[in-house]
C-alpha atoms as a PDB file:
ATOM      1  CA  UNK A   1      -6.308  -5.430  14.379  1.00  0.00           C
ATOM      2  CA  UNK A   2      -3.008  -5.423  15.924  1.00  0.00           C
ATOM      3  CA  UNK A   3      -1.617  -2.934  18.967  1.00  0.00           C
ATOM      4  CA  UNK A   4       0.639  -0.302  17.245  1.00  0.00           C
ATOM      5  CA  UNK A   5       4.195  -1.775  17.514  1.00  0.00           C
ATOM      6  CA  UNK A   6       6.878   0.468  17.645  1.00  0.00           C
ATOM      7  CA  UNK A   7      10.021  -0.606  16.075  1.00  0.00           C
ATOM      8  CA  UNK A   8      13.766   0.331  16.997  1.00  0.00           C
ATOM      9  CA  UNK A   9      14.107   4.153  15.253  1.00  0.00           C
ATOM     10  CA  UNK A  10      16.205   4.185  12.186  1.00  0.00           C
ATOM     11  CA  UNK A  11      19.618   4.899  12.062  1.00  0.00           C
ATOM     12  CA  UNK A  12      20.097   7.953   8.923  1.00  0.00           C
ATOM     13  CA  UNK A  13      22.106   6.361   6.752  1.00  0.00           C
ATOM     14  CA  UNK A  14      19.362   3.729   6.939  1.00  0.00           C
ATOM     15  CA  UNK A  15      16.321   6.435   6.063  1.00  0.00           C
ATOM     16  CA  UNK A  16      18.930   7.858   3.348  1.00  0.00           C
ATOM     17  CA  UNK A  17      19.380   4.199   1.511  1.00  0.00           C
ATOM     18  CA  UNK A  18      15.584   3.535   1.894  1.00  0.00           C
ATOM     19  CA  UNK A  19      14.429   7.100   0.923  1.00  0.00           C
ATOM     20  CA  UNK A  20      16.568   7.447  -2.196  1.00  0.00           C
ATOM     21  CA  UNK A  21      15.996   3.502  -3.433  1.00  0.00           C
ATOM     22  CA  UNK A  22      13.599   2.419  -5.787  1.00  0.00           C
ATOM     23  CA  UNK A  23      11.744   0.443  -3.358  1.00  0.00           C
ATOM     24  CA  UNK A  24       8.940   2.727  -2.890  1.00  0.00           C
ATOM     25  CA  UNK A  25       8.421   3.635  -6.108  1.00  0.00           C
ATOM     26  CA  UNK A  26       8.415  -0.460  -7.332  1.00  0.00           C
ATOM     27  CA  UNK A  27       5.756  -0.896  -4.697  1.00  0.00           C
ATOM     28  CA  UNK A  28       3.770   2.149  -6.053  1.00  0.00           C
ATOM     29  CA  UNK A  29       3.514   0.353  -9.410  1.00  0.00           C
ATOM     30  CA  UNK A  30       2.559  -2.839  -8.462  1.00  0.00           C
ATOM     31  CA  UNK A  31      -0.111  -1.557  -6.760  1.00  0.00           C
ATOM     32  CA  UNK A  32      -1.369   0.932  -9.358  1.00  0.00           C
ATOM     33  CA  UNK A  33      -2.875  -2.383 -10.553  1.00  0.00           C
ATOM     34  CA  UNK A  34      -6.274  -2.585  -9.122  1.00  0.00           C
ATOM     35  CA  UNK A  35      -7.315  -5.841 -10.748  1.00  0.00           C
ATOM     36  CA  UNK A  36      -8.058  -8.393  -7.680  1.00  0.00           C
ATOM     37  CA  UNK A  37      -8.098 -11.075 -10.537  1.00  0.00           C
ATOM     38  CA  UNK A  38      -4.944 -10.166 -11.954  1.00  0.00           C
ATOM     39  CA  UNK A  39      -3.114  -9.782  -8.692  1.00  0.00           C
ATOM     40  CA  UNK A  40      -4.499 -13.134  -7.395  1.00  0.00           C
ATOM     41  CA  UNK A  41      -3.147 -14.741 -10.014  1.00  0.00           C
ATOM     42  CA  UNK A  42       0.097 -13.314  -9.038  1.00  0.00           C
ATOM     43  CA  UNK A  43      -1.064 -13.798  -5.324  1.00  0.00           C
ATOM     44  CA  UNK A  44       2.771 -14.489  -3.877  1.00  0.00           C
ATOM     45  CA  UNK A  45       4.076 -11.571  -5.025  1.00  0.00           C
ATOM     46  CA  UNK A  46       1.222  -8.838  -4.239  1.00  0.00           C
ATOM     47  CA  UNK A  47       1.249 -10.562  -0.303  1.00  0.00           C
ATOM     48  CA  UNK A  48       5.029  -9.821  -0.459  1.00  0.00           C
ATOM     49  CA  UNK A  49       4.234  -6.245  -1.651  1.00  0.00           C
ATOM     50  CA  UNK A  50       1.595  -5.934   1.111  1.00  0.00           C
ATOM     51  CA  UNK A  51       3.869  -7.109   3.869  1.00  0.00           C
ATOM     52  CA  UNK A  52       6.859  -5.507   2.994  1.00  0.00           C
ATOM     53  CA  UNK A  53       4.266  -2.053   3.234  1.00  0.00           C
ATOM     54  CA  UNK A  54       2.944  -3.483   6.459  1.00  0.00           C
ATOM     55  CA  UNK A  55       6.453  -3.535   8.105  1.00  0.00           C
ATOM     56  CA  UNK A  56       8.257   0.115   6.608  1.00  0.00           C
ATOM     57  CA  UNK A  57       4.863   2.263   7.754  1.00  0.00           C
ATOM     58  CA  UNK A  58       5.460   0.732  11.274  1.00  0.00           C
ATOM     59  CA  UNK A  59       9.031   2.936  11.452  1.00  0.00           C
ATOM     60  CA  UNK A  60       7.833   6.431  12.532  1.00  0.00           C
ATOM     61  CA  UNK A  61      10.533   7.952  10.041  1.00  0.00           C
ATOM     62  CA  UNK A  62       9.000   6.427   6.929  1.00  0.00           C
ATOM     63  CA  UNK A  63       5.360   7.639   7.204  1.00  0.00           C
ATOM     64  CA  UNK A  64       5.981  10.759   5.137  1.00  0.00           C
ATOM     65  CA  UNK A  65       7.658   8.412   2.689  1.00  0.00           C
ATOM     66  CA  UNK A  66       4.125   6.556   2.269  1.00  0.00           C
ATOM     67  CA  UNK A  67       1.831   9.114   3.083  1.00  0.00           C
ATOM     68  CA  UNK A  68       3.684  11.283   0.522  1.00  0.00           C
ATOM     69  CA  UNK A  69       1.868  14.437  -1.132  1.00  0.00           C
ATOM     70  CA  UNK A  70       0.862  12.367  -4.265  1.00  0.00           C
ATOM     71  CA  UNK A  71      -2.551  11.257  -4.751  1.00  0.00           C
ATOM     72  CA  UNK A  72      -0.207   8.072  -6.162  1.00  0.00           C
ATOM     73  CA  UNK A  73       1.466   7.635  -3.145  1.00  0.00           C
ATOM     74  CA  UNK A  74       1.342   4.524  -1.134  1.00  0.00           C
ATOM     75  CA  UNK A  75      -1.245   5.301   0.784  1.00  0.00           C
ATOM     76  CA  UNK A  76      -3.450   6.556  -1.445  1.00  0.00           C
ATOM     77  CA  UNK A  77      -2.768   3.362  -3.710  1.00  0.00           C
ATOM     78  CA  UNK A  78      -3.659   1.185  -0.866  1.00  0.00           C
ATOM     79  CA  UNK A  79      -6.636   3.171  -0.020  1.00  0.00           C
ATOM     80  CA  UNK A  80      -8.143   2.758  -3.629  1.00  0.00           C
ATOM     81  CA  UNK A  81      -7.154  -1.272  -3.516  1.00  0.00           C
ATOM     82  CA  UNK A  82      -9.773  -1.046  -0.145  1.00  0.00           C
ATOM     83  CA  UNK A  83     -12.577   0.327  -1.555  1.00  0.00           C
ATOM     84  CA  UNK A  84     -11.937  -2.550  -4.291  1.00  0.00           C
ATOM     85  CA  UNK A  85     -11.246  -5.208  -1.877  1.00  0.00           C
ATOM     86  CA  UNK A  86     -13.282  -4.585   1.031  1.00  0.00           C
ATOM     87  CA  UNK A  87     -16.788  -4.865  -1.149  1.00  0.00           C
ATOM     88  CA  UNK A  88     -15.864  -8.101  -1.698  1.00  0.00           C
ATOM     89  CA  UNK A  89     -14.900  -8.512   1.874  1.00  0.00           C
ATOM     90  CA  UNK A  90     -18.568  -7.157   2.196  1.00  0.00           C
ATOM     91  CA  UNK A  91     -20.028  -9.973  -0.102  1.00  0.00           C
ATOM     92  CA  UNK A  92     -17.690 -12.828   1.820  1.00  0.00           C
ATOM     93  CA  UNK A  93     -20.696 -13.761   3.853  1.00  0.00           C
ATOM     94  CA  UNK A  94     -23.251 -14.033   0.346  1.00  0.00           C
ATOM     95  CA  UNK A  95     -20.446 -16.068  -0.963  1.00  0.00           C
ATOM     96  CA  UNK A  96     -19.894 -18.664   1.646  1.00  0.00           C
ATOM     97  CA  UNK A  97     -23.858 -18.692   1.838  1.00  0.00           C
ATOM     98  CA  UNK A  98     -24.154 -19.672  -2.058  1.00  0.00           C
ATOM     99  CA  UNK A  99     -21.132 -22.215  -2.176  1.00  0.00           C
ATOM    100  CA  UNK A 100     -23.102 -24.387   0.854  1.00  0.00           C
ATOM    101  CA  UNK A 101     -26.693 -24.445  -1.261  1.00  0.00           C
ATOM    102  CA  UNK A 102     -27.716 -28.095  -2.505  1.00  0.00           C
ATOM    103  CA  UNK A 103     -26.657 -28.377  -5.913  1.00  0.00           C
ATOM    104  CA  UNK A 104     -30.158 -28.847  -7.948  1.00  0.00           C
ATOM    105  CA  UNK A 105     -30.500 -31.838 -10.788  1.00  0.00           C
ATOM    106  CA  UNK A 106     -29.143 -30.213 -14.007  1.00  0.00           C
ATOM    107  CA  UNK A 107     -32.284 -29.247 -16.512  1.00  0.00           C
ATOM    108  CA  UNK A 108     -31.887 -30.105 -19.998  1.00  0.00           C
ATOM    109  CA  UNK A 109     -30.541 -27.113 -21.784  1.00  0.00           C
ATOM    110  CA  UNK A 110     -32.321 -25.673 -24.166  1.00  0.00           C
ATOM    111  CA  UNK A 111     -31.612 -23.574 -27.234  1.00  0.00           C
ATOM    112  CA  UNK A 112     -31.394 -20.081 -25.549  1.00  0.00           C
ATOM    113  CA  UNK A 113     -28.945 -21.697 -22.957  1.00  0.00           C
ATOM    114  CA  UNK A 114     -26.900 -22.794 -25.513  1.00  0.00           C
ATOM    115  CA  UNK A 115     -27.039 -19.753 -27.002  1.00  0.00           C
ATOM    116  CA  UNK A 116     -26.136 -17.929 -23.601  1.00  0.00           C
ATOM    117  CA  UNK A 117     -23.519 -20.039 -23.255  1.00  0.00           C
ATOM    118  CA  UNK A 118     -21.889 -18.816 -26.188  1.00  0.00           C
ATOM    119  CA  UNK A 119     -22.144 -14.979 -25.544  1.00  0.00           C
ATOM    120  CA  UNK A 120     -20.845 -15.579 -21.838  1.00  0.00           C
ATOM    121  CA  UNK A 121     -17.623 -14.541 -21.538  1.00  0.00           C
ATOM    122  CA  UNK A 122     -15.366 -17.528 -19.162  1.00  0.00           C
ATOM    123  CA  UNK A 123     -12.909 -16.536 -16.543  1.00  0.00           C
ATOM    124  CA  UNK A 124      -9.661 -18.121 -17.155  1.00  0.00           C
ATOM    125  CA  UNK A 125      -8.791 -21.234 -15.669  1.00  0.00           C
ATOM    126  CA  UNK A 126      -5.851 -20.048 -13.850  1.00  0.00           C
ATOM    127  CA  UNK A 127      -8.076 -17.388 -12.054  1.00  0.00           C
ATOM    128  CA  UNK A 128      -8.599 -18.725  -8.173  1.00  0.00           C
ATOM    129  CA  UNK A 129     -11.455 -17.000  -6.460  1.00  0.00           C
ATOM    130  CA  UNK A 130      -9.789 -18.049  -3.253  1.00  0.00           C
ATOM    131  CA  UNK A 131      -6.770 -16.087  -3.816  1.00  0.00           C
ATOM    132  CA  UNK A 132      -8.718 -12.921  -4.399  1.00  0.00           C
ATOM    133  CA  UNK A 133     -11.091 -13.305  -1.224  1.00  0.00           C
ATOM    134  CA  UNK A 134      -7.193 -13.690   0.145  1.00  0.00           C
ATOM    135  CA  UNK A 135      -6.065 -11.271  -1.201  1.00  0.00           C
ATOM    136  CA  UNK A 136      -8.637  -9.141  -0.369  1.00  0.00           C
ATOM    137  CA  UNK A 137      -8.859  -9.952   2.956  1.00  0.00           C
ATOM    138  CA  UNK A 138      -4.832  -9.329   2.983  1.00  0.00           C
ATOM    139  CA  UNK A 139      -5.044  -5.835   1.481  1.00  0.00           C
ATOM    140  CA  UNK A 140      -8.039  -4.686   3.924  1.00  0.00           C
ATOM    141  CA  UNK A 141      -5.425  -5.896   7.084  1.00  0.00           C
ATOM    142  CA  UNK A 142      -2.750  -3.939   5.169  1.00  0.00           C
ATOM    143  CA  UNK A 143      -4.822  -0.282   4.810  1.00  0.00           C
ATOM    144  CA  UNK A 144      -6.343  -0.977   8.387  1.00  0.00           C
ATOM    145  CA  UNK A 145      -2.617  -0.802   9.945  1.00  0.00           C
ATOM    146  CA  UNK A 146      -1.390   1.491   7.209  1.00  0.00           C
ATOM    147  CA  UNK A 147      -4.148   4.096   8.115  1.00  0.00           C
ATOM    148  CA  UNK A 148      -3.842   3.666  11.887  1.00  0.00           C
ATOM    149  CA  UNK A 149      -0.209   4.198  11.791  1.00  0.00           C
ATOM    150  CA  UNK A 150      -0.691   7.564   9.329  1.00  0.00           C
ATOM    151  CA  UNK A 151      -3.313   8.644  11.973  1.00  0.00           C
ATOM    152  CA  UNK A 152      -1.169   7.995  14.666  1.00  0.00           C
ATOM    153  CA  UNK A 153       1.366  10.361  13.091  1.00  0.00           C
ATOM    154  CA  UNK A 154      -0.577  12.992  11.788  1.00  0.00           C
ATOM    155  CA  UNK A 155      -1.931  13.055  15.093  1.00  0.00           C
ATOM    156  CA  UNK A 156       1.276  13.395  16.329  1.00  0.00           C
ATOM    157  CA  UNK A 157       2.372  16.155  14.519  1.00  0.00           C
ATOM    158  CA  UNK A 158      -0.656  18.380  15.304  1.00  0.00           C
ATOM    159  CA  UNK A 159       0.266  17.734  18.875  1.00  0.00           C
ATOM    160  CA  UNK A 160       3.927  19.108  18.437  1.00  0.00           C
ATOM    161  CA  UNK A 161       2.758  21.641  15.838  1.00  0.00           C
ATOM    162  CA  UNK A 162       0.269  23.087  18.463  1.00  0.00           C
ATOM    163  CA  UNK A 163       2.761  22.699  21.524  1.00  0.00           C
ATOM    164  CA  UNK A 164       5.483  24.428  19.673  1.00  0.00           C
ATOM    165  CA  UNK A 165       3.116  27.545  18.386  1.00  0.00           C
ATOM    166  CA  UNK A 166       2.067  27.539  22.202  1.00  0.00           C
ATOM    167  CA  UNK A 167       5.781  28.123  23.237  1.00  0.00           C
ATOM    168  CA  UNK A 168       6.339  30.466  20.771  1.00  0.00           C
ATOM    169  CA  UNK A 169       3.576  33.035  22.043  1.00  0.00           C
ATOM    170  CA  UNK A 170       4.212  32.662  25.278  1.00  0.00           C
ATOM    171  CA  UNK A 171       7.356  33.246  24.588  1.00  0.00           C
ATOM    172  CA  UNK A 172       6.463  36.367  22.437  1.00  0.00           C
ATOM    173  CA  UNK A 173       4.034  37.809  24.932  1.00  0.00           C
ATOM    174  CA  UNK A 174       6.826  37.193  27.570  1.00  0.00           C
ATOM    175  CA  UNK A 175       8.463  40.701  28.233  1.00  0.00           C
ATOM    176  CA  UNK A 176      11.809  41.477  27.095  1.00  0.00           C
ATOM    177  CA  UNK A 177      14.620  40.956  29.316  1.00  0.00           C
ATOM    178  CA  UNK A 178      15.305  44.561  28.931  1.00  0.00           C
ATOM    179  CA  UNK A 179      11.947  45.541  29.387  1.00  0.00           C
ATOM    180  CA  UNK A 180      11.560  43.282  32.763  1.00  0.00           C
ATOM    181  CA  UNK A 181      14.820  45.508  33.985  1.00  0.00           C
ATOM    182  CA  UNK A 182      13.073  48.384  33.646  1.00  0.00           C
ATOM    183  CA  UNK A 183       9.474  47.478  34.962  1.00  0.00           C
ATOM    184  CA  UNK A 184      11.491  45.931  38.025  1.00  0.00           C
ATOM    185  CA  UNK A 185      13.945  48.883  38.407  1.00  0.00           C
ATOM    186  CA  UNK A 186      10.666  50.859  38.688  1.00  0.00           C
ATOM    187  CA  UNK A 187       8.940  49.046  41.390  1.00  0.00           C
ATOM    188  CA  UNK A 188      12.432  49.073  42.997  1.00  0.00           C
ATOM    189  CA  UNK A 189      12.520  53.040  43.334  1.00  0.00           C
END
């Protein structure tokens, strides 16, 4: 996947509008929806969804806003959609593999395949098996870059966390400036 790209910081007025809109929140609930077949029959909006998540995680400021403490938070959402999608990323090989077999001469069908046929239950016509291998291909691309980005951060933060609580004891087992008077005034004598 791609290089992390860093994008121009955001000014706070910016991180206010975004923070306080509803487009988070819209996102979250289009992607509580964790029916491939449903969302590729919908397939230009949930791409739109997908990109438009794809392009806030990559501003550092907006991370906490997606990897939020909810287990319904963006990220957690997309991480649930890629356990979906990515076993039929998994399959993608088994399906290519069956769609290139010979087709065989039809049998004659007999009464238990007509009655089969009547218990099976049809997908929809308007459902596109395409647009879900798609779309599951677009939502594995999506956590991949999502995840790397959160990483990245947390990453981050344990960095400063740890450099800062370094400072601060060395600062705390630094002596006193009073206490450095006397110890020098001491050695002075």
């Amino acid at each position: 996947y791609q290089r992390r790209v860093r994008e121009p910081p955001l000014s706070s007025e910016t991180y206010s509008m975004i923070s306080a809109s509803s487009l988070l929140p819209v996102m979250e609930s289009y992607l509580r929806n964790d029916s491939l077949l449903d969302m590729g029959r919908h397939m230009e909006l949930y791409s739109a969804v997908l990109r438009v998540a794809r392009a806030v995680i990559l501003h550092d400021a907006l991370v906490s806003i997606v990897d939020g403490p909810s287990e319904k938070s963006l990220y957690e959402l997309l991480k649930k959609l890629y356990d979906i999608a990515h076993v039929i990323e998994k399959r993608l090989p088994q399906l290519k593999a069956e769609e290139a077999k010979p087709l065989t001469s039809p049998s004659i069908p007999t009464k238990e395949d007509k009655k089969s046929k009547k218990t099976k239950k049809e997908v929809p016509p308007e459902s596109n098996e395409d647009d879900e291998i798609a779309l599951a291909i677009e939502i594995g691309k999506t956590f991949h870059i999502v995840q790397k980005q959160i990483s990245f951060h947390r990453s981050k933060n344990v960095k400063e966390n740890s450099q800062e609580n370094k400072m601060a004891n060395e600062m705390r087992d630094q002596p006193k400036n009073s206490e450095y008077e006397e110890f020098a005034k001491y050695y002075r004598e």
